[in-house]
Protein backbone atom coordinates (compact mmCIF):
# COMPACT_ATOMS: atom_id res chain seq x y z
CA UNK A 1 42.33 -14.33 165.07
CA UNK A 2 43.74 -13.75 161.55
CA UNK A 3 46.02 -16.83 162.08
CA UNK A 4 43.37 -18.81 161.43
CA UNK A 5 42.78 -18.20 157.27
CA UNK A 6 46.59 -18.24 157.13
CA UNK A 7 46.90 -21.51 158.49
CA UNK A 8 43.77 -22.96 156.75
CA UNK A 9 45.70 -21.96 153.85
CA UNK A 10 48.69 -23.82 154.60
CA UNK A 11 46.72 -26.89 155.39
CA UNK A 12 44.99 -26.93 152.34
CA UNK A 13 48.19 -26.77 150.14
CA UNK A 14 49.67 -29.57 152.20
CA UNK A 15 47.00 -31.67 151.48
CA UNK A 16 47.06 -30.88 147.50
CA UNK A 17 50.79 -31.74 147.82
CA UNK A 18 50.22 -34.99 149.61
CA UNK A 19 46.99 -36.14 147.64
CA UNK A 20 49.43 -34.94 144.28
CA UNK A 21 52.29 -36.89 145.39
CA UNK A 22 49.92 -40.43 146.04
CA UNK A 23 48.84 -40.29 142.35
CA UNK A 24 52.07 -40.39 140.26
CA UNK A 25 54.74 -42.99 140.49
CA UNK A 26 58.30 -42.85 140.80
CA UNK A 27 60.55 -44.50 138.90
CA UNK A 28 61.12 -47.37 140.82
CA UNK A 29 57.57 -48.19 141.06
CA UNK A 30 57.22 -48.30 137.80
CA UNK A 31 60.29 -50.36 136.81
CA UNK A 32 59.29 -52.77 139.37
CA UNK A 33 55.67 -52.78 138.08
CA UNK A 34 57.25 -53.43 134.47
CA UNK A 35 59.71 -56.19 135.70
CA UNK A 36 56.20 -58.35 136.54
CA UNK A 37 54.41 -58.08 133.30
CA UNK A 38 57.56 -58.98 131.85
CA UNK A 39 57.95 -62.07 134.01
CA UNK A 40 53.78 -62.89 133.53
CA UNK A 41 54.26 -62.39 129.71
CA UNK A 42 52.68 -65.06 127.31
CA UNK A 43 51.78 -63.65 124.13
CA UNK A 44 51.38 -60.25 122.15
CA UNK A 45 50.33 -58.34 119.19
CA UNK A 46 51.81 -55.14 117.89
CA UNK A 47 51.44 -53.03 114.91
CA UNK A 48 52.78 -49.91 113.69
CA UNK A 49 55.02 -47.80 111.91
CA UNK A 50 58.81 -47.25 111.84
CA UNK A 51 60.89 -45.12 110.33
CA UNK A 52 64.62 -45.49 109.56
CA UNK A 53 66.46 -42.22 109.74
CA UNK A 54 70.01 -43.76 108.74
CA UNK A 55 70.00 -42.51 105.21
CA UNK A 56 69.62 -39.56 102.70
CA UNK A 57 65.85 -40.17 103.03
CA UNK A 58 63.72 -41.44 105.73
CA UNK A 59 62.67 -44.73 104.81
CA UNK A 60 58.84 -46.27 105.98
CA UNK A 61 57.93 -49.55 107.48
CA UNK A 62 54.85 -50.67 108.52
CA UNK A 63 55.56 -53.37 111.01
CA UNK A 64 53.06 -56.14 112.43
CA UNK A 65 54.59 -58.03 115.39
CA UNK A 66 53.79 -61.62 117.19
CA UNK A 67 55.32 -63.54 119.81
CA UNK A 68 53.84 -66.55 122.19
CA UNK A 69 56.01 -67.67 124.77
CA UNK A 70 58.31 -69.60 124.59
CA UNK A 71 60.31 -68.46 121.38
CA UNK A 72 57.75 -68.06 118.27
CA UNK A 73 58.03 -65.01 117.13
CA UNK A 74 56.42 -63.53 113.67
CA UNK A 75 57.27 -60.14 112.67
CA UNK A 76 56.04 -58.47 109.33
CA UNK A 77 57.63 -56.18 107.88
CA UNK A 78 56.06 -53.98 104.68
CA UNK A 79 57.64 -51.60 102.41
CA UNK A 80 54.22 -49.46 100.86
CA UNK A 81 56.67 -47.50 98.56
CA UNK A 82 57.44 -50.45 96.70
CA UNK A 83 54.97 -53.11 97.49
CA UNK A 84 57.26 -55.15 99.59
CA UNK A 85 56.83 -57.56 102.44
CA UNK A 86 58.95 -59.99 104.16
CA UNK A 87 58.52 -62.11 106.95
CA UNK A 88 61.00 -62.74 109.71
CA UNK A 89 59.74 -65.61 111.82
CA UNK A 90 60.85 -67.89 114.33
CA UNK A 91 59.61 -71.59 115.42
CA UNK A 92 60.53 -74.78 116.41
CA UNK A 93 62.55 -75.58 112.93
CA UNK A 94 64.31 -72.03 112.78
CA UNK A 95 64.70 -68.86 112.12
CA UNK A 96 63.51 -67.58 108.59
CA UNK A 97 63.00 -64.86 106.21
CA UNK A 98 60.41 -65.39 103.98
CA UNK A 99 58.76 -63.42 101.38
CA UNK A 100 55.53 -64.88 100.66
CA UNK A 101 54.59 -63.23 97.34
CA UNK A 102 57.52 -65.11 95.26
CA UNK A 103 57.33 -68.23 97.64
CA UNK A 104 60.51 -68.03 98.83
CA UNK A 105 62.27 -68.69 102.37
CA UNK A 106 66.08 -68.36 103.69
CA UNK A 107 66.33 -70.39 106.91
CA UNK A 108 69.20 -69.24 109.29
CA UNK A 109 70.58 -71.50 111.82
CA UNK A 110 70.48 -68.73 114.84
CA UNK A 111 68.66 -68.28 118.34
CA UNK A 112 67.65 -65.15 116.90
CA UNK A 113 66.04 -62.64 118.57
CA UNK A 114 68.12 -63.96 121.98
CA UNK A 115 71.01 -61.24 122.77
CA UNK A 116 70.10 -59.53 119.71
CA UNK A 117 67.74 -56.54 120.27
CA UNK A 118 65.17 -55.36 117.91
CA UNK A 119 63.58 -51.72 118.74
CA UNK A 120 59.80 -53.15 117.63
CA UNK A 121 60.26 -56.36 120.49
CA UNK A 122 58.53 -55.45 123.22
CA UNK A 123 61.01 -58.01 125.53
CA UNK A 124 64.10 -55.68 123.82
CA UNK A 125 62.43 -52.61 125.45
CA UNK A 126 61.53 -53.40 128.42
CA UNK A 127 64.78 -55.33 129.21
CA UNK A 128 66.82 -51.64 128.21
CA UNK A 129 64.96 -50.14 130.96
CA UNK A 130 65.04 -53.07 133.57
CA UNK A 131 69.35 -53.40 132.97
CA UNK A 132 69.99 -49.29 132.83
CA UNK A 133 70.37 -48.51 136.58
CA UNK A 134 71.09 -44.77 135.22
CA UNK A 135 67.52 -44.67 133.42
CA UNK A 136 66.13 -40.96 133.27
CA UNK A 137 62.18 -41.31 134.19
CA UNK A 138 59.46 -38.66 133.46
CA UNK A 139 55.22 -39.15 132.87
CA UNK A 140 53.07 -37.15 131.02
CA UNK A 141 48.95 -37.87 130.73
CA UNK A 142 48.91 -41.28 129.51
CA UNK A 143 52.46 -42.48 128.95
CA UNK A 144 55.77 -43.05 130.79
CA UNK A 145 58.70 -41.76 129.08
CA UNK A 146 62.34 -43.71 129.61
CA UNK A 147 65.34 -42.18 128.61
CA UNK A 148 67.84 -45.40 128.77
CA UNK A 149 70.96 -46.44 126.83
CA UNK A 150 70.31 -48.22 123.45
CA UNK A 151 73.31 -50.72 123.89
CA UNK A 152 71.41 -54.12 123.31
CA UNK A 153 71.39 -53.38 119.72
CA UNK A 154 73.80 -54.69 116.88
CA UNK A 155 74.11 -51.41 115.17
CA UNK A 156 77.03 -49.91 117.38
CA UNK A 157 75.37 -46.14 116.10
CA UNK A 158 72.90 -46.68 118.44
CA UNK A 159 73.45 -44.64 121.76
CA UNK A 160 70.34 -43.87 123.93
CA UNK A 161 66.94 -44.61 123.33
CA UNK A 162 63.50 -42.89 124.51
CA UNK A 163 60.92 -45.31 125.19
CA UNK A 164 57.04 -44.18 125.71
CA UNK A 165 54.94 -46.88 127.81
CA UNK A 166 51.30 -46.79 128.23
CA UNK A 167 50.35 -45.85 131.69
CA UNK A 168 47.62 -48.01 132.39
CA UNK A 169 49.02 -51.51 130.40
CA UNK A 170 52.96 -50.98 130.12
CA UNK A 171 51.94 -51.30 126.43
CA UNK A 172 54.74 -49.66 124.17
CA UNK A 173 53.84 -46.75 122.37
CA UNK A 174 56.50 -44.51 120.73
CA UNK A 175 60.30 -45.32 120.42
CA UNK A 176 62.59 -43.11 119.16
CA UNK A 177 66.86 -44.27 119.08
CA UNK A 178 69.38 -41.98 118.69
CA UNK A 179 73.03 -42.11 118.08
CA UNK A 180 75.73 -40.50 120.24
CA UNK A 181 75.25 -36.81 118.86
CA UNK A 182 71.35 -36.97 119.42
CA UNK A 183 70.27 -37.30 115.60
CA UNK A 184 67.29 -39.59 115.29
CA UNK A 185 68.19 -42.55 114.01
CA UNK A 186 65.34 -44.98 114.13
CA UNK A 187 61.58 -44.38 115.60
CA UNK A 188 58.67 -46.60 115.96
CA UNK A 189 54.68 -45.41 116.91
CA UNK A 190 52.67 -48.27 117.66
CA UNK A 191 49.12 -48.00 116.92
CA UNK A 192 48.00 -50.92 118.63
CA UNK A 193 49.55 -53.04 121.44
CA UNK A 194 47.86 -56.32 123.23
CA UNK A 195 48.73 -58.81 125.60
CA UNK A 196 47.54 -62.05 125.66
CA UNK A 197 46.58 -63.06 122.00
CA UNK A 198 45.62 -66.37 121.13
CA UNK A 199 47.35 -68.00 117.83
CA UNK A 200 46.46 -70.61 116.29
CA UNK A 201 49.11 -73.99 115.62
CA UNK A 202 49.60 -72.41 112.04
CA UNK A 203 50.22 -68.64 112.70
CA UNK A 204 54.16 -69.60 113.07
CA UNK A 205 54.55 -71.95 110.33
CA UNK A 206 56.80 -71.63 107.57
CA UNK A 207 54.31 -73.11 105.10
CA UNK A 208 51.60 -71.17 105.87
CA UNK A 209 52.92 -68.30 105.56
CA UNK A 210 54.43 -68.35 102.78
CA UNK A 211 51.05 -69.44 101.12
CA UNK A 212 49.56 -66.45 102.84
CA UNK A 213 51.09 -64.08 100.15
CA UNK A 214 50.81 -61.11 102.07
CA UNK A 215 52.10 -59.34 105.88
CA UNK A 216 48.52 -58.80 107.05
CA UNK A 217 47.24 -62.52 106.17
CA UNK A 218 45.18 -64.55 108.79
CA UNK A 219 47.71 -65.46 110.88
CA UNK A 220 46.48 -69.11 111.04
CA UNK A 221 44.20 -69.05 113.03
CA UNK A 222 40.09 -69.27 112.17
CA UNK A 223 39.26 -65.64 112.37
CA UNK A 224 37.42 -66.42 115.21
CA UNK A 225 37.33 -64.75 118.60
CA UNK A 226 36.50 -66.85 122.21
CA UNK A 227 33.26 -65.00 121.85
CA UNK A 228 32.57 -65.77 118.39
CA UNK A 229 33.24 -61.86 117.03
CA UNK A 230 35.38 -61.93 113.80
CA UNK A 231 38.68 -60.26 114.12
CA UNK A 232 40.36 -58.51 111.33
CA UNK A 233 43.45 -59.76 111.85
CA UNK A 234 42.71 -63.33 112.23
CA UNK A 235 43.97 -63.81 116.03
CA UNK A 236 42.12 -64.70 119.16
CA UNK A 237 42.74 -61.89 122.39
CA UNK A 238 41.80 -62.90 125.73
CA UNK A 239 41.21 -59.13 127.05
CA UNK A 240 42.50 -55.69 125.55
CA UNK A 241 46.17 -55.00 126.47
CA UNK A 242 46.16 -56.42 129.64
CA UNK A 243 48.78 -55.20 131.86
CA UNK A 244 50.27 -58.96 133.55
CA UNK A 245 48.83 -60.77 130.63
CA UNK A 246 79.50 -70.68 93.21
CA UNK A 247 79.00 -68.14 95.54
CA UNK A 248 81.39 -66.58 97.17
CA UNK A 249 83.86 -66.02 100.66
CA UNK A 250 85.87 -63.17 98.86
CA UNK A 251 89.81 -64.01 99.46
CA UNK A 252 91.44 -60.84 97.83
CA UNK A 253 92.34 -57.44 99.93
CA UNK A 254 89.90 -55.45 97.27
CA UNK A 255 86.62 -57.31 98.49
CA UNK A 256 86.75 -58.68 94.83
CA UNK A 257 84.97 -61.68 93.78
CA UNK A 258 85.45 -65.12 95.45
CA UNK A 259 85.15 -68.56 94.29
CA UNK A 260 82.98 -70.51 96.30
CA UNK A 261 80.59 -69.92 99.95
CA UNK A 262 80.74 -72.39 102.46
CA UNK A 263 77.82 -70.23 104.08
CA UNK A 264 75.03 -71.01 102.20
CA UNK A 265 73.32 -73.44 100.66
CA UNK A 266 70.66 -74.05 98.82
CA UNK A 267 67.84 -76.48 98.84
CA UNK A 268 64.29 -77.22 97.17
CA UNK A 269 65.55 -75.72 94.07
CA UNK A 270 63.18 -74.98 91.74
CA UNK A 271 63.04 -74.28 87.63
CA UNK A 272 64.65 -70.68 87.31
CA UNK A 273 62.25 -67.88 86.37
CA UNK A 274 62.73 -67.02 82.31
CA UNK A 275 60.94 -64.51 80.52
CA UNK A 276 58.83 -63.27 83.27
CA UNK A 277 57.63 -60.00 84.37
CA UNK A 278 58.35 -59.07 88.11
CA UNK A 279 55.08 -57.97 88.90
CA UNK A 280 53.32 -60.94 86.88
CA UNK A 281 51.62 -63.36 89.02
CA UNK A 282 52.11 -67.44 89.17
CA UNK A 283 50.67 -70.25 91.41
CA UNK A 284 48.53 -69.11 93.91
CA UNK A 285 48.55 -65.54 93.62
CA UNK A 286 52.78 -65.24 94.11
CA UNK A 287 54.67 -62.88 91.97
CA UNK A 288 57.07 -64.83 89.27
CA UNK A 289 60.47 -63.66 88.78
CA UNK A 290 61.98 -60.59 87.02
CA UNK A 291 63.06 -61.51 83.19
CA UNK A 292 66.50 -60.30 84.07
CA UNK A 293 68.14 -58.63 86.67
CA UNK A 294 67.56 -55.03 87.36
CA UNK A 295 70.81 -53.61 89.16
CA UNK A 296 70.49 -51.35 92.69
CA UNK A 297 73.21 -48.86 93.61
CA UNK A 298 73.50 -47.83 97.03
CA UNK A 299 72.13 -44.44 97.70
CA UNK A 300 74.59 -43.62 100.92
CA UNK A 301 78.22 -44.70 100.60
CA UNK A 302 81.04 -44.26 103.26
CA UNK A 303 82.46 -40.48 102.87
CA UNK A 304 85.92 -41.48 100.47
CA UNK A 305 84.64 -44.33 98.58
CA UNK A 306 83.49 -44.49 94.91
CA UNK A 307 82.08 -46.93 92.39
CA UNK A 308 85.39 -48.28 90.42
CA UNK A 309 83.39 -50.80 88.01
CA UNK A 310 80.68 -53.00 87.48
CA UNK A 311 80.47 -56.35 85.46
CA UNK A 312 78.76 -59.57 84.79
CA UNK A 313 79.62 -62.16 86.90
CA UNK A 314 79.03 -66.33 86.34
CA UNK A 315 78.01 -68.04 89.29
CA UNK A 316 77.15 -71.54 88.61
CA UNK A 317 74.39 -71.60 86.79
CA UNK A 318 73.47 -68.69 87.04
CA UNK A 319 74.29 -65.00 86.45
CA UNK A 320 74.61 -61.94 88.19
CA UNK A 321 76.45 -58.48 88.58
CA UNK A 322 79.14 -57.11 90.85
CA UNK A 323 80.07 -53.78 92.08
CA UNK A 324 83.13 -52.68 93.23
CA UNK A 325 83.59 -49.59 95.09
CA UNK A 326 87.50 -48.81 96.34
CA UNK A 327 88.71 -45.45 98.53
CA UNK A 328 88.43 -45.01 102.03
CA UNK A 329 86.85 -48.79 102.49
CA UNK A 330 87.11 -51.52 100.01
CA UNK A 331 83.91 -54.37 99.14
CA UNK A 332 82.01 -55.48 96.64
CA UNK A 333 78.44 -55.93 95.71
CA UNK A 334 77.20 -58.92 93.92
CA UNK A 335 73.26 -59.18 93.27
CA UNK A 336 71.45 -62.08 91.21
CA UNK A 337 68.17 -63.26 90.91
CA UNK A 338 67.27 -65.92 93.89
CA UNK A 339 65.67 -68.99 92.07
CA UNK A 340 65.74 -70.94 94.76
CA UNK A 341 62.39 -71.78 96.65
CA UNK A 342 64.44 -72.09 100.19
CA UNK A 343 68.14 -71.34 101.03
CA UNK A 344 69.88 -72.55 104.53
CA UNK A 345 72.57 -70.29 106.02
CA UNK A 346 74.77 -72.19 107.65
CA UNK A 347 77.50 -70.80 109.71
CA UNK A 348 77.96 -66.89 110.63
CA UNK A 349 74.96 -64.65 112.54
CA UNK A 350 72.51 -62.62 111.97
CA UNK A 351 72.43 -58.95 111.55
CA UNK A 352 69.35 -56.91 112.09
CA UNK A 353 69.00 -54.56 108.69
CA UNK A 354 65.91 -52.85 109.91
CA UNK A 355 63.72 -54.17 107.03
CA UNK A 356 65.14 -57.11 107.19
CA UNK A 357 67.47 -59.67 108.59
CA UNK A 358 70.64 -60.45 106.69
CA UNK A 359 73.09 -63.46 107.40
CA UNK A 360 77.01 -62.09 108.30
CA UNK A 361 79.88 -64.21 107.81
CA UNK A 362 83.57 -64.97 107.92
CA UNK A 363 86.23 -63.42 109.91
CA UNK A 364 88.61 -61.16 108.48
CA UNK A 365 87.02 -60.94 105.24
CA UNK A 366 82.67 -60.51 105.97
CA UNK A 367 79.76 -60.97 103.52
CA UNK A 368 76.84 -59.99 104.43
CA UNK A 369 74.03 -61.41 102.65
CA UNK A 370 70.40 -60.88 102.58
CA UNK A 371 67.17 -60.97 100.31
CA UNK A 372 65.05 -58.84 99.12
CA UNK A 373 61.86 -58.84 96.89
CA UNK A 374 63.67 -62.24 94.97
CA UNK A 375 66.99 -60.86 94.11
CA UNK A 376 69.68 -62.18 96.52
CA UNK A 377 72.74 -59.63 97.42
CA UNK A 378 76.22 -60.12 98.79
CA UNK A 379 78.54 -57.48 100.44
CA UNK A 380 81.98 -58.27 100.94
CA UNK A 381 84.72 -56.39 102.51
CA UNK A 382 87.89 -56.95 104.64
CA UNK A 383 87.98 -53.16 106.32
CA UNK A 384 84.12 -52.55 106.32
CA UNK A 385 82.47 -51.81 110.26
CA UNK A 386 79.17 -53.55 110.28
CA UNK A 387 77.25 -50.48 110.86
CA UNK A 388 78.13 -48.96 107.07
CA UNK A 389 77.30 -52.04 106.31
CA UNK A 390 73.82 -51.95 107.52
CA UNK A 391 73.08 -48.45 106.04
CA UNK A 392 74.20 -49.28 102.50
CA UNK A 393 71.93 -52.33 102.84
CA UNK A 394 69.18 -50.15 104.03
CA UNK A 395 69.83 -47.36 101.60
CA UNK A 396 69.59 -50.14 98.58
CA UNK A 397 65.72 -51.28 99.86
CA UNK A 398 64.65 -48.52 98.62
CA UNK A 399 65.88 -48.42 95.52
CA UNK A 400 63.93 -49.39 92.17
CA UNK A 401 67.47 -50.29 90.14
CA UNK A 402 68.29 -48.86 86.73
């Protein structure tokens, strides 16, 4: 007769185990969940924060991101410290960086983002969880947490990457990429997430954007929702996060300065900026350009290299400085003010900077070049690995020059 409570018991605690197990996934559920909204994916809208961990400093981001199938994609990315945004977008003419509040675009001739992963796409993410058959899986209240390896980036520093998805959309939430001894290199926390926005024709054109003047403009569309209701950011949603829904080409062993770049050109060239204050404003509410150049040092150099000099260098018609740093690595720095309303790239790829894209080129001698808040910059080197080349880049954004 005292069976009977003992076996009660063990019935009941079978039950909590079975009714426990039928309301968590496993891994495989989920991945094959994910692998559908991936394959039903139209559209999205993203916005956040991210952080890059690569230098002395951390260094901020706030990041608004847009894509419609097939290939438009519109990411915005904002520096607060300094007052900074610049547009990477993609359409039917391109792939460009603009930054609306001097007017100015640099067109690259790339299928960027294809084979070229960016940690704030949400195709990037799920894709390093879909391809890592070695993916470590846990779930906590509201999220599923991937552990996965971070090698569909450029930056070869990257090693795994911890990916946070909403449970109840697949909706990214929290990304944080580390390199191979576990130090944090780059982290992004979205604050919003949804599936199936509707943009308007204009939201990925060049023009309109650039006339916007700002990362948070109206995305070209008329502000209005299917239902009528005004939305702040100027797009149209469907549902909320749906789950299915010269220059130069540097020729000497020192990185020192070349003669001409057969990698860029530019176009649409407009009267060059003189006696104007950078934070003046022109046409249309755009910024004018700085009376002269201000120089930028990088704040994180390779451990073994030094500044040798600095000069003033002529190129064309128009001036600029270089820097030349020598030791363990050899390159050179050249800045000058960009005057030109639109630049074309075109040979070479491009190279995700984190705030940025930049344009790399040549073959045993590299420049990478990229722009930034109207001044143009060019780093050379024959010996340099592309991923010190991305942190001094990234450790120069930052940077108010001297």
């Amino acid at each position: 007769m005292r069976r009977v409570p003992v076996i009660a018991a063990a019935v009941a605690l079978l039950l909590a185990i079975i009714l426990t197990g039928c309301g968590s996934k496993s891994a495989d559920s989920v991945v094959k969940d994910l692998d559908k909204t991936i394959s039903k994916l139209e559209s999205y809208q993203g916005s956040g924060k991210m952080v890059l961990h690569t230098g002395q400093q951390p260094l901020e981001y706030k990041v608004d991101v847009w894509y419609q199938k097939p290939h438009y994609y519109r990411i915005a990315l904002t520096n607060a410290k300094r007052d900074v945004t610049q547009i990477v977008l993609r359409n039917d003419d391109g792939v460009f960086v603009l930054t609306p509040s001097l007017n100015k675009s640099y067109r690259f001739q790339s299928d960027w983002p294809e084979n070229q992963g960016q940690v704030y796409l949400y195709q990037t993410l799920a894709q390093s969880i879909l391809l890592d058959n070695s993916r470590q899986f846990t779930a906590n209240d509201d999220a599923y947490v991937f552990d996965v390896m971070a090698s569909n980036y450029q930056n070869g520093s990257f090693a795994r990457q911890k990916i946070w998805l909403d449970k109840a959309t697949f909706a990214p939430k929290h990304v944080e990429v580390t390199d191979a001894s576990g130090n944090l290199m780059v982290e992004v926390n979205f604050d919003k997430f949804e599936f199936g926005t509707k943009f308007d024709k204009s939201a990925f054109d060049t023009e309109y954007n650039l006339a916007q003047g700002t990362g948070s403009a109206n995305a070209g569309t008329d502000g209005q929702a299917t239902d009528g209701k005004q939305l702040e950011t100027g797009q149209r949603t469907e549902n909320e996060a749906t789950n299915a829904d010269g220059d130069q080409s540097a020729n000497t062993e020192d990185g020192s300065w070349p003669d001409d770049d057969p990698a860029a050109s530019e176009e649409g060239t407009e009267n060059p900026a003189q006696g104007r204050d950078e934070n003046a404003m022109g046409p249309e509410g755009t910024k004018t350009q700085p009376e002269e150049l201000v120089v930028v040092e990088p704040e994180v150099l390779p451990e073994g290299v030094v500044l040798k000099d600095e000069s003033e260098v002529q190129l064309g018609d128009k001036r600029g400085v270089m820097l030349r740093y020598t030791g363990a690595y050899d390159f050179t720095i050249v800045q000058t003010i960009s005057d030109a309303r639109a630049a074309t790239a075109q040979e070479g790829i491009v190279l995700d900077l984190g705030f940025t894209i930049g344009h790399l080129s040549g073959y045993d001698v590299r420049t990478l070049t990229w722009s930034y808040d109207g001044v143009e910059y060019r780093l050379t080197s024959a010996n340099l690995p592309d991923d010190e080349m991305i942190r001094i880049a990234q450790s120069m954004s930052e940077v108010s020059g001297k």
